[in-house]
Protein backbone atom coordinates (compact mmCIF):
# COMPACT_ATOMS: atom_id res chain seq x y z
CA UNK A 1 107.77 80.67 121.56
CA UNK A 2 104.64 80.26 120.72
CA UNK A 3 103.11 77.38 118.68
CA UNK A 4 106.20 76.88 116.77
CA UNK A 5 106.57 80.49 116.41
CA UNK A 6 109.70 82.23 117.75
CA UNK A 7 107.92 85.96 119.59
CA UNK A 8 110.71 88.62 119.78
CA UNK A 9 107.92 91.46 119.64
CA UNK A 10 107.64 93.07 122.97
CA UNK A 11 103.64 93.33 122.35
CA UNK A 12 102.67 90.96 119.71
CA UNK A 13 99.68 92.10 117.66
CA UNK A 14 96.72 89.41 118.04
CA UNK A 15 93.80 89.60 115.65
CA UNK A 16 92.60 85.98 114.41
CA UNK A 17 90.16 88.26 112.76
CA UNK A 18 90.03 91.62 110.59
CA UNK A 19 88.52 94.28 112.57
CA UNK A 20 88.00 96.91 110.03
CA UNK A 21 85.45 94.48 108.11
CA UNK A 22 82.12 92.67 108.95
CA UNK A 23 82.16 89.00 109.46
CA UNK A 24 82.93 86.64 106.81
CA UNK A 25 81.47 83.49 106.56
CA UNK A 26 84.26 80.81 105.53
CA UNK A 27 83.33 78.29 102.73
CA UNK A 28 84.07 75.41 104.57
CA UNK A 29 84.92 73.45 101.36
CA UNK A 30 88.13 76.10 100.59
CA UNK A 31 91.02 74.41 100.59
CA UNK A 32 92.70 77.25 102.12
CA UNK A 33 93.71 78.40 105.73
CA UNK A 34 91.08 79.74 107.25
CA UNK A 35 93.07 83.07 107.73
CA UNK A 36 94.05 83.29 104.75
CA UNK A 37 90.76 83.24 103.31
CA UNK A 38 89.37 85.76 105.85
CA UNK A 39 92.64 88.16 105.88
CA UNK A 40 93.00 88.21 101.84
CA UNK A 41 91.73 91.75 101.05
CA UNK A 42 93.96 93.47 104.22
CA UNK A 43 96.85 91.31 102.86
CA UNK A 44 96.33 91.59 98.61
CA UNK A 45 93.98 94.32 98.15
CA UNK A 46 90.35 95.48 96.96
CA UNK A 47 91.00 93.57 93.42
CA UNK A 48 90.36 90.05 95.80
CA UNK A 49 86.56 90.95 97.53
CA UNK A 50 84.91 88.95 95.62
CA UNK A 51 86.66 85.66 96.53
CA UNK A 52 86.93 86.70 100.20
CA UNK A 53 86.49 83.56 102.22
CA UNK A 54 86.30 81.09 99.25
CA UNK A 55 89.60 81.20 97.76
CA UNK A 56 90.00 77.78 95.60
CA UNK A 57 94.03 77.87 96.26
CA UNK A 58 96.48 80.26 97.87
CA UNK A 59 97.37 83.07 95.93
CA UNK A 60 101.16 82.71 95.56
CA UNK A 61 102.84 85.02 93.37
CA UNK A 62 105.69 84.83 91.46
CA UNK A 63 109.25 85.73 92.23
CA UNK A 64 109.74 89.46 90.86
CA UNK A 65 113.26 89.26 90.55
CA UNK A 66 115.91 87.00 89.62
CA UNK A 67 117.08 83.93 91.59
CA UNK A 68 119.78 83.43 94.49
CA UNK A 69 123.39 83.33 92.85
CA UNK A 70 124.15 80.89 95.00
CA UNK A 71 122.15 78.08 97.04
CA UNK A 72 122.02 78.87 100.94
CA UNK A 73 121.49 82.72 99.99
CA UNK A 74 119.25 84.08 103.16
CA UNK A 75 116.36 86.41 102.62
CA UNK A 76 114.56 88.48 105.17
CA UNK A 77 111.01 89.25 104.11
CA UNK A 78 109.98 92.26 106.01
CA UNK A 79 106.32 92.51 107.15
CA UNK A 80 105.35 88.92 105.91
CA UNK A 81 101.71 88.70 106.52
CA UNK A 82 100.76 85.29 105.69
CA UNK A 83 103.90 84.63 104.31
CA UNK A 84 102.85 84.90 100.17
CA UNK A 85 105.58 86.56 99.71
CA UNK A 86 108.67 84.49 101.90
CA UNK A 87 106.90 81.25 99.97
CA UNK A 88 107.60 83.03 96.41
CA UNK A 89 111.66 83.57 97.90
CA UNK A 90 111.87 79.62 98.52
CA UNK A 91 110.53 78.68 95.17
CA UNK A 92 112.98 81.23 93.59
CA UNK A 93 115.92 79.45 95.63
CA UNK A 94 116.22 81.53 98.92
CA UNK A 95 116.58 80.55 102.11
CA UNK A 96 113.38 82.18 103.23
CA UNK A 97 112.49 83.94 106.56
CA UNK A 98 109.33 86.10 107.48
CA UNK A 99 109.12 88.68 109.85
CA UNK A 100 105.60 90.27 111.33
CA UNK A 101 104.59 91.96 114.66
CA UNK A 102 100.68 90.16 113.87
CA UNK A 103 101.52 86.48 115.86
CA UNK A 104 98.34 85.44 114.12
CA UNK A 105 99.64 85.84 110.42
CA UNK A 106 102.90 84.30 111.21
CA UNK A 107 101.50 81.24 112.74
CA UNK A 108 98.62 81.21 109.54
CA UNK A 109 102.39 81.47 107.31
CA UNK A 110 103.68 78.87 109.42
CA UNK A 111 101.12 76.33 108.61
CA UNK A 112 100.70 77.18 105.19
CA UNK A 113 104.47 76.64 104.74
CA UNK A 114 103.98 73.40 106.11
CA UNK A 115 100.87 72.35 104.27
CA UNK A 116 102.35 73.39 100.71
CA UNK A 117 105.56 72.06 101.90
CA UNK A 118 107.71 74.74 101.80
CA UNK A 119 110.76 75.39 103.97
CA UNK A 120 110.04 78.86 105.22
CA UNK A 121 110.77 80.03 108.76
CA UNK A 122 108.90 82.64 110.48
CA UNK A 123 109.38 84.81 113.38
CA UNK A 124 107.23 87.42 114.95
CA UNK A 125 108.98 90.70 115.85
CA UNK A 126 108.93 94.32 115.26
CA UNK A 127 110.40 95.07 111.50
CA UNK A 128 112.00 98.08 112.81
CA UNK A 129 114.15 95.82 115.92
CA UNK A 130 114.66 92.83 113.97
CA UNK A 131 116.63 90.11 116.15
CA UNK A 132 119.27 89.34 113.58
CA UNK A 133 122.89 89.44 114.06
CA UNK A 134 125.13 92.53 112.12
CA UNK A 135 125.42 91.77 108.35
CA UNK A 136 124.63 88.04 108.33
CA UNK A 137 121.45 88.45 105.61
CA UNK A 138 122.12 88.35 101.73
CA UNK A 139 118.52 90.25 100.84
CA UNK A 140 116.27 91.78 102.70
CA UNK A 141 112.67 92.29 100.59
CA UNK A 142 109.53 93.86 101.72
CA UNK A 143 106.06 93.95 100.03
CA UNK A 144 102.65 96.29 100.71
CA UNK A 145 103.77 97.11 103.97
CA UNK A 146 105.95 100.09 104.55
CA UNK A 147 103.43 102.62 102.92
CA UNK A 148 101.50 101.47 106.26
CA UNK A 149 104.04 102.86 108.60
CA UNK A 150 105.10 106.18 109.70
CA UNK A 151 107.97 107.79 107.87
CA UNK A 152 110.65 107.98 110.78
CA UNK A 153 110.04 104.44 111.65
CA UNK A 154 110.84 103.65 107.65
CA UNK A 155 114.00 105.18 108.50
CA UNK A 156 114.86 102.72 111.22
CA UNK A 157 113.42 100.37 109.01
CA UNK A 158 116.03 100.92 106.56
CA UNK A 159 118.84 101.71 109.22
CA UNK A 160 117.82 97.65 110.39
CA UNK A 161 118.36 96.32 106.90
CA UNK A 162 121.57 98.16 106.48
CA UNK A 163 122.59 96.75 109.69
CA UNK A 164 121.69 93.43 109.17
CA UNK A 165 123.24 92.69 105.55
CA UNK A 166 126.37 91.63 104.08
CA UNK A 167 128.44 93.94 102.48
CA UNK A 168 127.15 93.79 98.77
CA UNK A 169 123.75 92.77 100.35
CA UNK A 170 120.63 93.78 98.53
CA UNK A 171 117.46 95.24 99.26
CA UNK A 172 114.04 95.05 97.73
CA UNK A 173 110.87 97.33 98.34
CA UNK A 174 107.25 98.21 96.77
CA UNK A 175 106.51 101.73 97.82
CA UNK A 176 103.34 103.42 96.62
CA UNK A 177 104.19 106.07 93.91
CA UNK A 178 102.81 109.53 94.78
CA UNK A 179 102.82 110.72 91.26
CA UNK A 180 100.50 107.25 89.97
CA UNK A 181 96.92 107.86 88.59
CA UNK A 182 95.38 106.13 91.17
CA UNK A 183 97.71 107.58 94.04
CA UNK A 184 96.43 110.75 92.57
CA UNK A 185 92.88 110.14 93.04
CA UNK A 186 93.49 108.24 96.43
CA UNK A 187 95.40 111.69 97.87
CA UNK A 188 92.31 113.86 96.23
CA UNK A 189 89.75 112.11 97.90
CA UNK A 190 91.53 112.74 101.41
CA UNK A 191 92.31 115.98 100.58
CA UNK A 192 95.79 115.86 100.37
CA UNK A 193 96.66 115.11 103.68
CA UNK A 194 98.97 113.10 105.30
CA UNK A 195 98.25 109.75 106.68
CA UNK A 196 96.77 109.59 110.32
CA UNK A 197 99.50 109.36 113.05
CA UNK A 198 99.48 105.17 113.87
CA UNK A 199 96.83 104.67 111.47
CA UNK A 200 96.82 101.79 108.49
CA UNK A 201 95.84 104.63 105.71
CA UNK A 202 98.53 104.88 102.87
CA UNK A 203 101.86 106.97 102.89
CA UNK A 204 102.44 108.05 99.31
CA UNK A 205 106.00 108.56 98.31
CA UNK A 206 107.21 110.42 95.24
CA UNK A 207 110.00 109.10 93.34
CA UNK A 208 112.66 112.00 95.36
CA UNK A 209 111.83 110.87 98.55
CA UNK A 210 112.12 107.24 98.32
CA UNK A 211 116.00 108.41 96.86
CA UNK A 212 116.57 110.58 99.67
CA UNK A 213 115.33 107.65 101.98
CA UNK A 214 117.94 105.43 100.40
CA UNK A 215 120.48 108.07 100.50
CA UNK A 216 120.06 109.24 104.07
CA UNK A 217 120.93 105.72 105.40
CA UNK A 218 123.77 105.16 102.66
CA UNK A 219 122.89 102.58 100.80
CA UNK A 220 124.01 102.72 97.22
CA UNK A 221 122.21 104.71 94.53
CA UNK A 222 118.44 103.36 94.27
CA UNK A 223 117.14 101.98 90.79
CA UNK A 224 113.15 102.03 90.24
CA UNK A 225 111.34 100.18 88.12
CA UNK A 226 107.37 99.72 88.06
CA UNK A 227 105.67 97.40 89.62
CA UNK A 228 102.28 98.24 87.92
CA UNK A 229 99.67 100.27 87.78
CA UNK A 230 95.94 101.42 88.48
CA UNK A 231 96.80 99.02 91.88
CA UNK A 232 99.10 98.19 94.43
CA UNK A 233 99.11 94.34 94.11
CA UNK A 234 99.00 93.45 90.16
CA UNK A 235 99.74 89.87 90.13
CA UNK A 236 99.26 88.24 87.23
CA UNK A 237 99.70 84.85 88.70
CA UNK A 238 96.23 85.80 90.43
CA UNK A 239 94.50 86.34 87.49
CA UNK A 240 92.00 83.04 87.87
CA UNK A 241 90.82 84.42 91.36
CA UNK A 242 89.78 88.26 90.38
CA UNK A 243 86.90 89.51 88.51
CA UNK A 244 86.43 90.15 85.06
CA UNK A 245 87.45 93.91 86.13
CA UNK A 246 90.28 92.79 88.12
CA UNK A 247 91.40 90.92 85.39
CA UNK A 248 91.39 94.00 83.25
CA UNK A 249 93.20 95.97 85.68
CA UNK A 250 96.49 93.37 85.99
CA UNK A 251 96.66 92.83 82.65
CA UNK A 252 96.30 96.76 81.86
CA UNK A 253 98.73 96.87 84.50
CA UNK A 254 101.32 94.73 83.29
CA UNK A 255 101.34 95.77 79.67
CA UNK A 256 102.10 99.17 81.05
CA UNK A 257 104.33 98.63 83.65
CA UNK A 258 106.62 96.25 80.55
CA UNK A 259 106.35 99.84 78.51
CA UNK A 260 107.64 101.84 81.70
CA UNK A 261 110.30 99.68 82.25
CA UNK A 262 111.53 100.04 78.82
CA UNK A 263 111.49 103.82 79.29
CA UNK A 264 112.44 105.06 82.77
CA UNK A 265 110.66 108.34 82.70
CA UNK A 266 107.15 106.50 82.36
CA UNK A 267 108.08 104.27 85.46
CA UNK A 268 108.08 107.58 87.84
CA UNK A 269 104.06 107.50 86.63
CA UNK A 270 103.32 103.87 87.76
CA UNK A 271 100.93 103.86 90.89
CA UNK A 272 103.07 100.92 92.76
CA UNK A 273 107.12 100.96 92.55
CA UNK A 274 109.83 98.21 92.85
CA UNK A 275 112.82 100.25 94.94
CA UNK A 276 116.25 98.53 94.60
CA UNK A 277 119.77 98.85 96.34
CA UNK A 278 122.99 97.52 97.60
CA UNK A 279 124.49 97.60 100.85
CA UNK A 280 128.32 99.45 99.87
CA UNK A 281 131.33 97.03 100.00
């Protein structure tokens, strides 16, 4: 345990600060965790540099799916960060708990839970050995984080989740779309290649292999749906933070991602995908 924070992670990841960026300096008049404010482009993508380290509130989206059918219903948010996510499951309804190997994003999630007062829990621990008991978890949801991590330890991942819910249990992803615009251009400009071995660079996945992922560890058939497009993080609930660009790009995004959804074959052409199962009766 440490400061509040349960630590199941055999080496917890510490890094108060981003180390792939130059120093920020905080606006000390940001009403926002200081984390938060310094973490927000790692966490929600290029669309937020511009209010790096001056963010006027946190940047909370809203619940992608529907609510809990019943009150009490647990969800497991996989890779948590800050927690933006695991906040958006208790306004929905959930029961929400966030999971993250980086001690210093949990304990940022913890605080913010308890500033905005939310009732969140969070726990740090490896999303691939998570220390919950067989099928005692309703959902299990994960955002922006598995396109970070290598393929086989997806797998186990998704071999945890299974484990972990209740029969009937669902599961929630966003998975980067190999066959988006964007994804295109990303995989051009690194000439095709996979990701470096234990690096943070983005796995693309084309619609057949995030079925045969689902498949391989028996979950029910998978539905997709788009999550948006031209970016991986298209919240329109952010849309007072971004630029006059970003702006353009969400609601682009959205209007086109409300089209693919009304016709399936357009959805396998969105740049970020919403990956949905069951855990068989």
């Amino acid at each position: 345990m440490e400061m509040g924070i349960p630590v199941f992670a055999n080496n917890p990841r510490r890094e108060p600060r981003p180390g792939n960026m130059s120093h920020c300096a905080l606006d000390p008049a940001s009403p926002v965790d200081p984390f938060v404010n310094d973490w927000i482009v790692n966490t929600n993508g290029n669309l937020y540099w511009t209010i790096r380290g001056r963010l006027p509130k946190y940047p909370i989206p809203a619940w992608p799916d529907r609510p809990p059918s019943r009150s009490g219903q647990l969800l497991v948010d996989l890779g948590c960060g800050w927690g933006r996510w695991s906040l958006a499951a208790a306004t929905a309804g959930y029961r929400a708990l966030g999971v993250d190997i980086h001690l210093d994003a949990v304990q940022a999630a913890n605080r913010v839970s308890r500033e905005i007062r939310s009732e969140c829990d969070f726990v740090c621990s490896e999303v691939d050995r998570l220390p919950f008991r067989d099928a005692s978890v309703d959902f299990v949801f994960s955002y922006s984080v598995l396109q970070h991590i290598e393929r086989t330890t997806v797998q186990r991942v998704f071999l945890e989740a299974k484990r972990i819910l209740k029969p009937g249990g669902r599961i929630l992803v966003q998975l980067p779309n190999a066959y988006g615009a964007l994804s295109i251009v990303q995989q051009l400009r690194r000439g095709y290649r996979e990701a470096k071995a234990d690096s943070f660079e983005m796995r693309y996945w084309s619609p057949r292999q995030i079925a045969e992922l689902f498949r391989r560890v028996d979950f029910a058939p998978v539905r997709l749906r788009s999550d948006g497009f031209f970016s991986q993080n298209p919240q329109l609930s952010d849309l007072s933070l971004l630029s006059t660009f970003g702006g353009i790009v969400v609601r682009t995004s959205d209007t086109l991602a409300r089209l693919a959804n009304a016709m399936p074959a357009l959805a396998r052409l969105s740049d970020s995908l919403w990956a949905s199962s069951r855990k068989p009766d």
